[in-house]
N, C-alpha and C. Protein backbone atom coordinates (compact mmCIF):
# COMPACT_ATOMS: atom_id res chain seq x y z
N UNK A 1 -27.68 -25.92 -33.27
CA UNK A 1 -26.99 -25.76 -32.01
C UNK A 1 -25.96 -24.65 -32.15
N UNK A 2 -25.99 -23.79 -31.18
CA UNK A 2 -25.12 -22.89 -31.36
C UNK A 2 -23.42 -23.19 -30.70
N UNK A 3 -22.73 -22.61 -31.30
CA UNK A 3 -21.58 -22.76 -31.53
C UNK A 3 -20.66 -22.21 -30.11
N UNK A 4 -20.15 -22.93 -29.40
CA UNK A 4 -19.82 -22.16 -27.83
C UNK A 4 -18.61 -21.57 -28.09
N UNK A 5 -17.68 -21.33 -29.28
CA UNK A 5 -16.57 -20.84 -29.83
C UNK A 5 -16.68 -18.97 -30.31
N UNK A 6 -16.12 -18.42 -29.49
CA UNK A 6 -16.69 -16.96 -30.13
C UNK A 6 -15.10 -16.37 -31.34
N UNK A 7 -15.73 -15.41 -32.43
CA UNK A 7 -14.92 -14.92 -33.45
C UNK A 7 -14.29 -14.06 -33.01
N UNK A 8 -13.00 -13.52 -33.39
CA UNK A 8 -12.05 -12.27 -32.87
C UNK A 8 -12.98 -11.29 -32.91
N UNK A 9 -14.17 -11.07 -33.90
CA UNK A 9 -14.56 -10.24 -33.72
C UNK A 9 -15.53 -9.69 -32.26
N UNK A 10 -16.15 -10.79 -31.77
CA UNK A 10 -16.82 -11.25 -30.74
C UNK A 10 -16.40 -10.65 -29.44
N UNK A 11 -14.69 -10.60 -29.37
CA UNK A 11 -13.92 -10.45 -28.24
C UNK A 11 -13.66 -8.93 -27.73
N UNK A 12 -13.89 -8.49 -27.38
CA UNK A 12 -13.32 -7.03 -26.82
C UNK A 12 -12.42 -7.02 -26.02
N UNK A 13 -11.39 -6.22 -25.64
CA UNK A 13 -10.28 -6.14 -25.27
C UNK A 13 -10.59 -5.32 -23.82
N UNK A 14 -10.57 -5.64 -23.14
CA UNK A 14 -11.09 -4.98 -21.76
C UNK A 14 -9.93 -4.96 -20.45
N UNK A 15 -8.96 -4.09 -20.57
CA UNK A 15 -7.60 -4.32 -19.55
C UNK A 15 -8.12 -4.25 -18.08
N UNK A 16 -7.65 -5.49 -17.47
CA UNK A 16 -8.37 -5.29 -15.72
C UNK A 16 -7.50 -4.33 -15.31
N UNK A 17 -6.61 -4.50 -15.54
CA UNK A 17 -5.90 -2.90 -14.41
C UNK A 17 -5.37 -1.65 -15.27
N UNK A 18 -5.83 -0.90 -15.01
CA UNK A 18 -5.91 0.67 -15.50
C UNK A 18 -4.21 0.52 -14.84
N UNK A 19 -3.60 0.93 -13.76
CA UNK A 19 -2.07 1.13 -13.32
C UNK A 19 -1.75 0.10 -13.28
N UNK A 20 0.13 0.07 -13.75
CA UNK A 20 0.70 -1.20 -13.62
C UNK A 20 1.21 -1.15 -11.80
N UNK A 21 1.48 -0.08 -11.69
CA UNK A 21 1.94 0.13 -9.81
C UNK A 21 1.17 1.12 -9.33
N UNK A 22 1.02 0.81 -8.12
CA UNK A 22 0.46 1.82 -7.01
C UNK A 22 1.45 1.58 -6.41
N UNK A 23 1.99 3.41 -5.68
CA UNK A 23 3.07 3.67 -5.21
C UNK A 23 2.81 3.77 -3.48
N UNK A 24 2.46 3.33 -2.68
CA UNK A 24 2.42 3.55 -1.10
C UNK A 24 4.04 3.96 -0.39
N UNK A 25 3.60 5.12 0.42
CA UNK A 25 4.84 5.32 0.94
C UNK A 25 4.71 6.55 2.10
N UNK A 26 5.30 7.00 3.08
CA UNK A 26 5.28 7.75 4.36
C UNK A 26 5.89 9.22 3.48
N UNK A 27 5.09 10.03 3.08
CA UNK A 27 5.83 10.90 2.45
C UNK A 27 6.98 12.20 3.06
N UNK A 28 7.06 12.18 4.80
CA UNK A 28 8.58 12.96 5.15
C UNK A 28 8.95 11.84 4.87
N UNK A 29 8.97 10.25 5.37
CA UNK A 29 10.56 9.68 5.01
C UNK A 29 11.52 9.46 3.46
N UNK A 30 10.51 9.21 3.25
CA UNK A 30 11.18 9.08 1.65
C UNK A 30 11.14 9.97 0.28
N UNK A 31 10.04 10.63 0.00
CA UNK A 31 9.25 11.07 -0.89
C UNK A 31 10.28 12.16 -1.36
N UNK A 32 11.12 13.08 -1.45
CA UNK A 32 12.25 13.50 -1.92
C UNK A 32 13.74 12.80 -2.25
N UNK A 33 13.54 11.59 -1.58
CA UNK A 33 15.06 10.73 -1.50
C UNK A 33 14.64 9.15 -2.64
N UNK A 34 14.67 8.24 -1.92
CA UNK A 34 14.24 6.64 -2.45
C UNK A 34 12.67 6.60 -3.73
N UNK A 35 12.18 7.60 -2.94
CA UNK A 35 10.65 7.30 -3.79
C UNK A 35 10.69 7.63 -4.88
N UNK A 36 10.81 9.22 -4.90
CA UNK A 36 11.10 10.02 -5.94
C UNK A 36 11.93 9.12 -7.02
N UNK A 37 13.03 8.91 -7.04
CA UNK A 37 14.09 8.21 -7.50
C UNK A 37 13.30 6.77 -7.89
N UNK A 38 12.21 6.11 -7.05
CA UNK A 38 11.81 4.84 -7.48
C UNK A 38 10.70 5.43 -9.02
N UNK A 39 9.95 6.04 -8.83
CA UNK A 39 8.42 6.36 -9.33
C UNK A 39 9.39 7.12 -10.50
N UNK A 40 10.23 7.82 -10.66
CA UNK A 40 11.03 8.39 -12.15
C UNK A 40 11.69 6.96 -13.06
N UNK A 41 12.34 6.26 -12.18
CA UNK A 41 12.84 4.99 -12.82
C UNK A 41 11.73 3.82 -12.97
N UNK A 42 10.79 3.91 -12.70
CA UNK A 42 9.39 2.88 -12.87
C UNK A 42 9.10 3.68 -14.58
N UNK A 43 8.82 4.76 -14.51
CA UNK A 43 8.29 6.43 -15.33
C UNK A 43 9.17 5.76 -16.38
N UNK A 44 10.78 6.03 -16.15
CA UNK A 44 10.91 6.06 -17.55
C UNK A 44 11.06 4.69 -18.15
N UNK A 45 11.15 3.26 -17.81
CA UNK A 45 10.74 2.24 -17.98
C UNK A 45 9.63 1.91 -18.86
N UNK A 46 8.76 2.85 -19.04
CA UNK A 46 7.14 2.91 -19.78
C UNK A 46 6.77 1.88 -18.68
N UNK A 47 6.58 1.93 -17.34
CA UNK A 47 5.81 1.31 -16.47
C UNK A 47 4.97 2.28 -15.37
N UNK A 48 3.19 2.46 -15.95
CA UNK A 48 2.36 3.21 -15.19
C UNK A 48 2.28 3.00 -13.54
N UNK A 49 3.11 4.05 -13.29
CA UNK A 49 2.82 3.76 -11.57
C UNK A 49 1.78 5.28 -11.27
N UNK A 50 0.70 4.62 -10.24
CA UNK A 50 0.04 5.74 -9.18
C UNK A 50 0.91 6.14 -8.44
N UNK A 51 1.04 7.43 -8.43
CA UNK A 51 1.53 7.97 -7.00
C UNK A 51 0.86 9.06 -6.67
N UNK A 52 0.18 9.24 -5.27
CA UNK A 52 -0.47 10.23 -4.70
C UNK A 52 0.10 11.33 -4.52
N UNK A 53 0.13 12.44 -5.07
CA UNK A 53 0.84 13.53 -5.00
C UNK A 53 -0.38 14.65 -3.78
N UNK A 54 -1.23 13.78 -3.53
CA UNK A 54 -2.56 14.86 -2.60
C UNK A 54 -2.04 14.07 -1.68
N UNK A 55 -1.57 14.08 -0.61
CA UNK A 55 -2.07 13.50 0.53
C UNK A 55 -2.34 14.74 1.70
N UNK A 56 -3.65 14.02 2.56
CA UNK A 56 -4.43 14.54 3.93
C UNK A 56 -3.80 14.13 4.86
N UNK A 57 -2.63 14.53 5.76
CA UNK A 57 -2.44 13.49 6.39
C UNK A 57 -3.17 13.73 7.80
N UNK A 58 -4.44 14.59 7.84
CA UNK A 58 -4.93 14.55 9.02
C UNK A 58 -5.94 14.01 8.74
N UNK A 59 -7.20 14.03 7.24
CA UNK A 59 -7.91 13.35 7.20
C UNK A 59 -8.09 11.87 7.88
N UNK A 60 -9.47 11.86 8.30
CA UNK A 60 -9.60 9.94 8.31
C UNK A 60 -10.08 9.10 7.57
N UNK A 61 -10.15 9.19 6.49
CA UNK A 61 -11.05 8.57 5.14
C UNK A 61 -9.57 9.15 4.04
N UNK A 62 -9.61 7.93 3.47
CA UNK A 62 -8.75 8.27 1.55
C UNK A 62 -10.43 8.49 0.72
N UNK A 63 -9.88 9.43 0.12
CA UNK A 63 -10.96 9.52 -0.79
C UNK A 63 -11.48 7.95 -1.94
N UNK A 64 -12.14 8.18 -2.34
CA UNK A 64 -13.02 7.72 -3.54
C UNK A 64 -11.81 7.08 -4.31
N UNK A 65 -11.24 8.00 -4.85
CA UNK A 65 -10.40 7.98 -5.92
C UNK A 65 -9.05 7.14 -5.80
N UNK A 66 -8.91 6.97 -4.62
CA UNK A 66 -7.49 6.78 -4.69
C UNK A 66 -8.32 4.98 -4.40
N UNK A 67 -8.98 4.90 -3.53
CA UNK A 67 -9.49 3.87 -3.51
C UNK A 67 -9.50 3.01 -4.79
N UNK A 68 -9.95 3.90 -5.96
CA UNK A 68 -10.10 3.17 -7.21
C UNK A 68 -9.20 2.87 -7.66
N UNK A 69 -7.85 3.94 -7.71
CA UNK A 69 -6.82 3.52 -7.95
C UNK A 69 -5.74 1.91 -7.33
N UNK A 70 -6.04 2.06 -5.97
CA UNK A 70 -5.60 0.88 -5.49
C UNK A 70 -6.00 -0.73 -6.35
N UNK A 71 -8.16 -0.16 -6.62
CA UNK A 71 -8.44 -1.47 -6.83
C UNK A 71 -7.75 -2.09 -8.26
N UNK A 72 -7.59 -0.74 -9.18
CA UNK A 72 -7.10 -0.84 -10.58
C UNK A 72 -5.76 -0.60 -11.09
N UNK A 73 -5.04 -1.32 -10.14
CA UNK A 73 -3.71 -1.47 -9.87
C UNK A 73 -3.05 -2.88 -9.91
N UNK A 74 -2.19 -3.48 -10.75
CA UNK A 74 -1.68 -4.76 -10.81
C UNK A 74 -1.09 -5.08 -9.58
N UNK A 75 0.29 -3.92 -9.11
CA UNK A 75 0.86 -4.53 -8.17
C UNK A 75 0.73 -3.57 -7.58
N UNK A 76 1.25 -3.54 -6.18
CA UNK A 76 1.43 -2.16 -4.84
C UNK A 76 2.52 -2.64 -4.03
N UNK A 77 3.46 -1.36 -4.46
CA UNK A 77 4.93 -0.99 -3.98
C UNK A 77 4.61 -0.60 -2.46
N UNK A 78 5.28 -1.18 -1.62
CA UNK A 78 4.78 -0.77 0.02
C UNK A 78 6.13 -0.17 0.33
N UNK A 79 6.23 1.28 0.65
CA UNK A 79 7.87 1.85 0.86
C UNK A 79 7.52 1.65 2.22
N UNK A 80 7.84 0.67 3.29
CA UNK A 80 7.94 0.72 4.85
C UNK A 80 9.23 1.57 4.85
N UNK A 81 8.26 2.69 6.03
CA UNK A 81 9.66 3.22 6.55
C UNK A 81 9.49 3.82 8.34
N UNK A 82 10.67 4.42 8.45
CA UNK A 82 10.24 4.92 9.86
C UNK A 82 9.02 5.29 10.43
N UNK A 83 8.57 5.98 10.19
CA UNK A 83 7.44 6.79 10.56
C UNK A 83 6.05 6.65 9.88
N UNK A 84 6.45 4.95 8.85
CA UNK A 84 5.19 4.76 8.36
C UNK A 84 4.08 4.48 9.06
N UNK A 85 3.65 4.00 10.20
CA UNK A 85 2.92 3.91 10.89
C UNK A 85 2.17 4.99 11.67
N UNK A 86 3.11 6.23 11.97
CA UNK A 86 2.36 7.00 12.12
C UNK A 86 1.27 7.63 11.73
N UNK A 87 1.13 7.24 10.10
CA UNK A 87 -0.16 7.58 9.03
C UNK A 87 -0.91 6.62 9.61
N UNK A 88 -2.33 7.00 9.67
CA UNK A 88 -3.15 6.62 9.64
C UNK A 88 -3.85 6.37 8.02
N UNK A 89 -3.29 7.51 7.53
CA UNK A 89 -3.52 7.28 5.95
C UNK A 89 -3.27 6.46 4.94
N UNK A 90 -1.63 5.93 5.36
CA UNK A 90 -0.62 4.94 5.10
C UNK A 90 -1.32 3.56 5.57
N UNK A 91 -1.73 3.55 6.35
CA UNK A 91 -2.36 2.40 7.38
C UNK A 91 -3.97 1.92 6.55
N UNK A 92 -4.27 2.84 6.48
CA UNK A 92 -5.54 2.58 5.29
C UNK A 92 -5.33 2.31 4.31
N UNK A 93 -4.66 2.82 3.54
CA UNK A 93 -4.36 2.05 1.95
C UNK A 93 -3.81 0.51 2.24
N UNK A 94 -3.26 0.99 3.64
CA UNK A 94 -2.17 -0.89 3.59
C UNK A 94 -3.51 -1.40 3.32
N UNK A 95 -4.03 -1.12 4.59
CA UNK A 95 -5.39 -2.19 4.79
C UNK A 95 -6.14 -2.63 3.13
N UNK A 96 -6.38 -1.11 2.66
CA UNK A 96 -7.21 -1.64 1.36
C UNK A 96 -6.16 -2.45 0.21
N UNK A 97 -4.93 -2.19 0.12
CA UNK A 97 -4.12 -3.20 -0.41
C UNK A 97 -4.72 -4.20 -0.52
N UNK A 98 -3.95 -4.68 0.90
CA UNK A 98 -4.11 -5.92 1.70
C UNK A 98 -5.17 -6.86 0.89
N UNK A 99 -6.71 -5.85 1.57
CA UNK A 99 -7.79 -7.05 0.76
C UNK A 99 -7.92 -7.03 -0.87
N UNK A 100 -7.05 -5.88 -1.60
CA UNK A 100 -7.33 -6.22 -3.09
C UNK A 100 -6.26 -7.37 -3.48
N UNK A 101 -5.58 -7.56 -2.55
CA UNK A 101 -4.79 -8.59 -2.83
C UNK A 101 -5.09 -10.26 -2.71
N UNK A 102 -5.91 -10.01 -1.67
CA UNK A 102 -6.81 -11.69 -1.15
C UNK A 102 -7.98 -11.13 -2.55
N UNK A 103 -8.48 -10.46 -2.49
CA UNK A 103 -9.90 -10.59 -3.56
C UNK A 103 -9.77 -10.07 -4.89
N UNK A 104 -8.72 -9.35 -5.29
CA UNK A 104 -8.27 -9.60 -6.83
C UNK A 104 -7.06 -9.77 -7.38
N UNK A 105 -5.99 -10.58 -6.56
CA UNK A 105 -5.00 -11.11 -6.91
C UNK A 105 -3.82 -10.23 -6.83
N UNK A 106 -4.11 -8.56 -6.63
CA UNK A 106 -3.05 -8.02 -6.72
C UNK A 106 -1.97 -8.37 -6.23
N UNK A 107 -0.67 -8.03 -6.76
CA UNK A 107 1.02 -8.26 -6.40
C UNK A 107 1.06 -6.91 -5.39
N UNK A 108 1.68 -7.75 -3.90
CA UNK A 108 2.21 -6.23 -3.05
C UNK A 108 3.27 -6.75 -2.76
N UNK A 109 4.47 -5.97 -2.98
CA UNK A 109 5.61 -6.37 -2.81
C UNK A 109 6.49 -4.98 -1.58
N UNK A 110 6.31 -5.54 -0.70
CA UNK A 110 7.26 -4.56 0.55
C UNK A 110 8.32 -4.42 0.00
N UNK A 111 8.71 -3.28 0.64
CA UNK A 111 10.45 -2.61 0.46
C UNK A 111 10.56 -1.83 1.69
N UNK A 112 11.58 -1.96 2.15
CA UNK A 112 11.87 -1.60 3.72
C UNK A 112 13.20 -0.93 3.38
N UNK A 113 12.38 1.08 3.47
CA UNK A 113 13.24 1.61 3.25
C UNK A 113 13.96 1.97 4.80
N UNK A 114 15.41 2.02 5.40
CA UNK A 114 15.69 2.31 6.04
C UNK A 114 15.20 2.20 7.51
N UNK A 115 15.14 0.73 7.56
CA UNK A 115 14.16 0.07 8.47
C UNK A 115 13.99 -1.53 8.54
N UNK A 116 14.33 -1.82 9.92
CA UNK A 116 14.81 -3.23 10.09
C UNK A 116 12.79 -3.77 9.76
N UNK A 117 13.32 -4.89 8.70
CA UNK A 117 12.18 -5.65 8.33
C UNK A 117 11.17 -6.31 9.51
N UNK A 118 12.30 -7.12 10.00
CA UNK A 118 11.78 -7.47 11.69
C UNK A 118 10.77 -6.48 12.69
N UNK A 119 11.27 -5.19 12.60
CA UNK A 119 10.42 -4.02 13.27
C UNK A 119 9.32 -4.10 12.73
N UNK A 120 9.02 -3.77 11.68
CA UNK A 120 7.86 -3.74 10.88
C UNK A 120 6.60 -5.09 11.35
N UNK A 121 7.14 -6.24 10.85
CA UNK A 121 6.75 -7.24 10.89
C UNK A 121 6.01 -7.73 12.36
N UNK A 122 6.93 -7.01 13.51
CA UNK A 122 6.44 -7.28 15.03
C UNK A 122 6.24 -5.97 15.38
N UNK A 123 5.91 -5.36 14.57
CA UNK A 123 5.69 -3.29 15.27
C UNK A 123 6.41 -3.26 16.24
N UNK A 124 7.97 -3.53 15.99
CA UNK A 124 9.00 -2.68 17.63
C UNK A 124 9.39 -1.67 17.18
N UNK A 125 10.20 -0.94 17.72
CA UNK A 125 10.97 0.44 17.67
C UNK A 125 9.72 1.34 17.17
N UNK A 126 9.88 2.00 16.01
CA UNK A 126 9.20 3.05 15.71
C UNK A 126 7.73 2.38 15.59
N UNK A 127 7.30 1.11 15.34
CA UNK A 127 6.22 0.69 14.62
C UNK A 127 5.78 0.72 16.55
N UNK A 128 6.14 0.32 16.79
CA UNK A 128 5.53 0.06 18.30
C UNK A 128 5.18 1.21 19.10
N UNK A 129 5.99 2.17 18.84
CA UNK A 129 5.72 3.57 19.21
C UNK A 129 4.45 4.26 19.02
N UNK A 130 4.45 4.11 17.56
CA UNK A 130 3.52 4.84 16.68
C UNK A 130 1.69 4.11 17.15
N UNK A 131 1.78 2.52 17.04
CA UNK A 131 0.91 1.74 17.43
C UNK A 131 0.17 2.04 18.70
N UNK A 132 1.26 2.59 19.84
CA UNK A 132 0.67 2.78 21.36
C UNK A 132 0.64 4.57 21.51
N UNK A 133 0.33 5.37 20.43
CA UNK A 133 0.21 6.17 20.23
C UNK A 133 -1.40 6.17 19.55
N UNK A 134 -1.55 5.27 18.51
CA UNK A 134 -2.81 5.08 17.80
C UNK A 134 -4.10 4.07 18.89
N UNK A 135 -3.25 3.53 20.07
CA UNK A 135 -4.38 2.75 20.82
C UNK A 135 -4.48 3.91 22.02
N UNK A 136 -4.01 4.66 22.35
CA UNK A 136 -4.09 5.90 23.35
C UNK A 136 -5.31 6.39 22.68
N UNK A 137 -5.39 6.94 21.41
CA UNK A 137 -6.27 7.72 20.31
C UNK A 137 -8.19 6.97 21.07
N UNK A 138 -7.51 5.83 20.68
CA UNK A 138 -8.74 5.23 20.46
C UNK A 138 -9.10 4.00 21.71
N UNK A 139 -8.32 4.22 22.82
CA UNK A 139 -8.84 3.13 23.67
C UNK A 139 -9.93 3.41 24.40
N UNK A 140 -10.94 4.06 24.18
CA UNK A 140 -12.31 3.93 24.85
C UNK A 140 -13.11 3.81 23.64
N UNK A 141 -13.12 3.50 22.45
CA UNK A 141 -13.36 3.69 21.09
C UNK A 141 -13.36 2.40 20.58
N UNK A 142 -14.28 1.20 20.45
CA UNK A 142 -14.66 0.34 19.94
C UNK A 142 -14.34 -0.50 19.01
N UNK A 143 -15.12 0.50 17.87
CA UNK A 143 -15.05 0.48 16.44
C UNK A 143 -13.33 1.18 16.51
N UNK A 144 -12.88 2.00 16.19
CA UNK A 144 -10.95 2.89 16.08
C UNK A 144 -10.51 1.44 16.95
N UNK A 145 -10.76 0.88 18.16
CA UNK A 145 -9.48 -0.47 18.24
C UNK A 145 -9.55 -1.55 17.03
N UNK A 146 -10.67 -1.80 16.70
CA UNK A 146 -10.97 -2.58 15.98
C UNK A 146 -10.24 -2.31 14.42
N UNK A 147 -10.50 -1.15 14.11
CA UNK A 147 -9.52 -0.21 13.21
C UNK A 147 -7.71 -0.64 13.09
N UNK A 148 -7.49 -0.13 14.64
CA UNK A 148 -6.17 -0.18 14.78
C UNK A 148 -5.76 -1.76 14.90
N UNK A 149 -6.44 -2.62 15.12
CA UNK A 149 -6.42 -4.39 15.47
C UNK A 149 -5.97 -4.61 13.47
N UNK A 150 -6.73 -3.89 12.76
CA UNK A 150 -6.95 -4.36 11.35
C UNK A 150 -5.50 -3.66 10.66
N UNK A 151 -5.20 -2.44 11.06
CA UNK A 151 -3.81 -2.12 11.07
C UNK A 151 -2.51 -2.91 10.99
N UNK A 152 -2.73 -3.31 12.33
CA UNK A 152 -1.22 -4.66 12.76
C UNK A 152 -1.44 -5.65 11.87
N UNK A 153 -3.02 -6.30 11.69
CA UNK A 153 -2.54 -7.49 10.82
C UNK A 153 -2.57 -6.93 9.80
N UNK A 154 -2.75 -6.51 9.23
CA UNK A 154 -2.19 -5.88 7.75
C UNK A 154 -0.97 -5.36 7.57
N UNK A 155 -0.25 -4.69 8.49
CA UNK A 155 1.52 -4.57 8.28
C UNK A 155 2.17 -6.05 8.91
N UNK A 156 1.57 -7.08 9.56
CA UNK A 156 1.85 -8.17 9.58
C UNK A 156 2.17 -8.86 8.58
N UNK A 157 1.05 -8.96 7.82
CA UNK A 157 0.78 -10.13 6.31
C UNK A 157 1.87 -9.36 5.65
N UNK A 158 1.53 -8.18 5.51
CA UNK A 158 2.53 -7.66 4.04
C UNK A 158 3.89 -7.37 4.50
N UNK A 159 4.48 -7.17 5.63
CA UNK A 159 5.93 -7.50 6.32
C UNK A 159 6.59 -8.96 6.12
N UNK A 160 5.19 -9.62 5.73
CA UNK A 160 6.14 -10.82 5.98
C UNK A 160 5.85 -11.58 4.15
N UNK A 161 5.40 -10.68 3.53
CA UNK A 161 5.62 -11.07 1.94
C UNK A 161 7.15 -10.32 1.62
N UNK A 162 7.55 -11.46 0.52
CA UNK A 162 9.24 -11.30 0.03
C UNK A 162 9.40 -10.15 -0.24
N UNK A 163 9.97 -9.39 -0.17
CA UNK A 163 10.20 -8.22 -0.81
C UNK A 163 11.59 -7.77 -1.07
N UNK A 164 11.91 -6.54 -0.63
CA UNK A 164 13.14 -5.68 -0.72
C UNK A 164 13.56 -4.87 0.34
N UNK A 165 14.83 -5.40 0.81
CA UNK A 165 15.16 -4.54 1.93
C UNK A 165 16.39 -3.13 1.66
N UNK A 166 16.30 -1.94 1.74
CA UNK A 166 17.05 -1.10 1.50
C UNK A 166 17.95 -0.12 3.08
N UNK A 167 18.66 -0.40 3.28
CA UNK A 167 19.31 0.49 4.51
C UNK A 167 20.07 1.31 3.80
N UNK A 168 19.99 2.00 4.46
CA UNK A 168 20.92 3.61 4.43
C UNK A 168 21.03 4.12 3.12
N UNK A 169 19.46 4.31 2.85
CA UNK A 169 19.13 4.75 1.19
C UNK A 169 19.68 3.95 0.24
């Protein structure tokens, strides 16, 4: 009978997540001020964070890559900020977050840079703006409401996980 106990040698060492952080964030609001300053102090910590230094922000698709990065990512830093909603780009990673978080456990931890948490959470002020800007886009458009429907609940769920609130930098 064979033995259901395997030897150290047996075992291979196989790390599930390639990054310890994936960095999400609206790059005019923060990305010279809070971010910058977050992703150097993660850096010199010896803690691997992604941060997208390409972004499209007219594209409608994230590439391949970054995709992978999300999936091979422990946790994902969400910088909410003003004008995060205006990405559509921003809005897609939430989304793909979002489900690596229901389907491989990832940690997403919000931080609400310079920006009432509440807004976020119920898209008012800027989030609400930006939202009836993205259903203008797409209100004869099916599939894009359905898009933008998957949007809200995804800055929903992750607005309303614990996080970190930061005002006035």
């Amino acid at each position: 009978m064979a033995s259901s106990s395997s030897s150290a040698s047996d075992l291979r060492y196989c790390p599930r997540w390639k990054y310890d952080v994936f960095l999400t964030f609206r790059c005019a609001d923060s990305r010279k001020t809070f971010t910058s300053h977050l992703y150097e102090g993660l850096k010199n910590r010896g803690i691997f964070t992604f941060q997208d230094d390409k972004r499209l922000e007219n594209g409608d698709s994230i590439p391949e890559e970054l995709l992978k990065a999300i999936e091979e990512s422990q946790v994902a830093l969400n910088i909410f900020s003003k004008n995060y909603a205006t990405s559509k780009w921003c809005l897609d990673e939430l989304v793909k977050i979002m489900e690596c978080k229901n389907e491989n456990g990832q940690l997403v931890i919000p931080i609400f840079y310079d920006v009432d948490p509440w807004h976020v959470r119920n898209q008012s002020e800027s989030f609400e703006e930006a939202f009836a800007k993205h259903e203008s886009r797409y209100k004869n458009d099916v599939e894009g409401m359905k898009k933008v429907q998957g949007w809200r609940t995804a800055l929903t769920v992750a607005a309303n996980l614990k996080g970190y609130d930061i005002l006035n930098g």
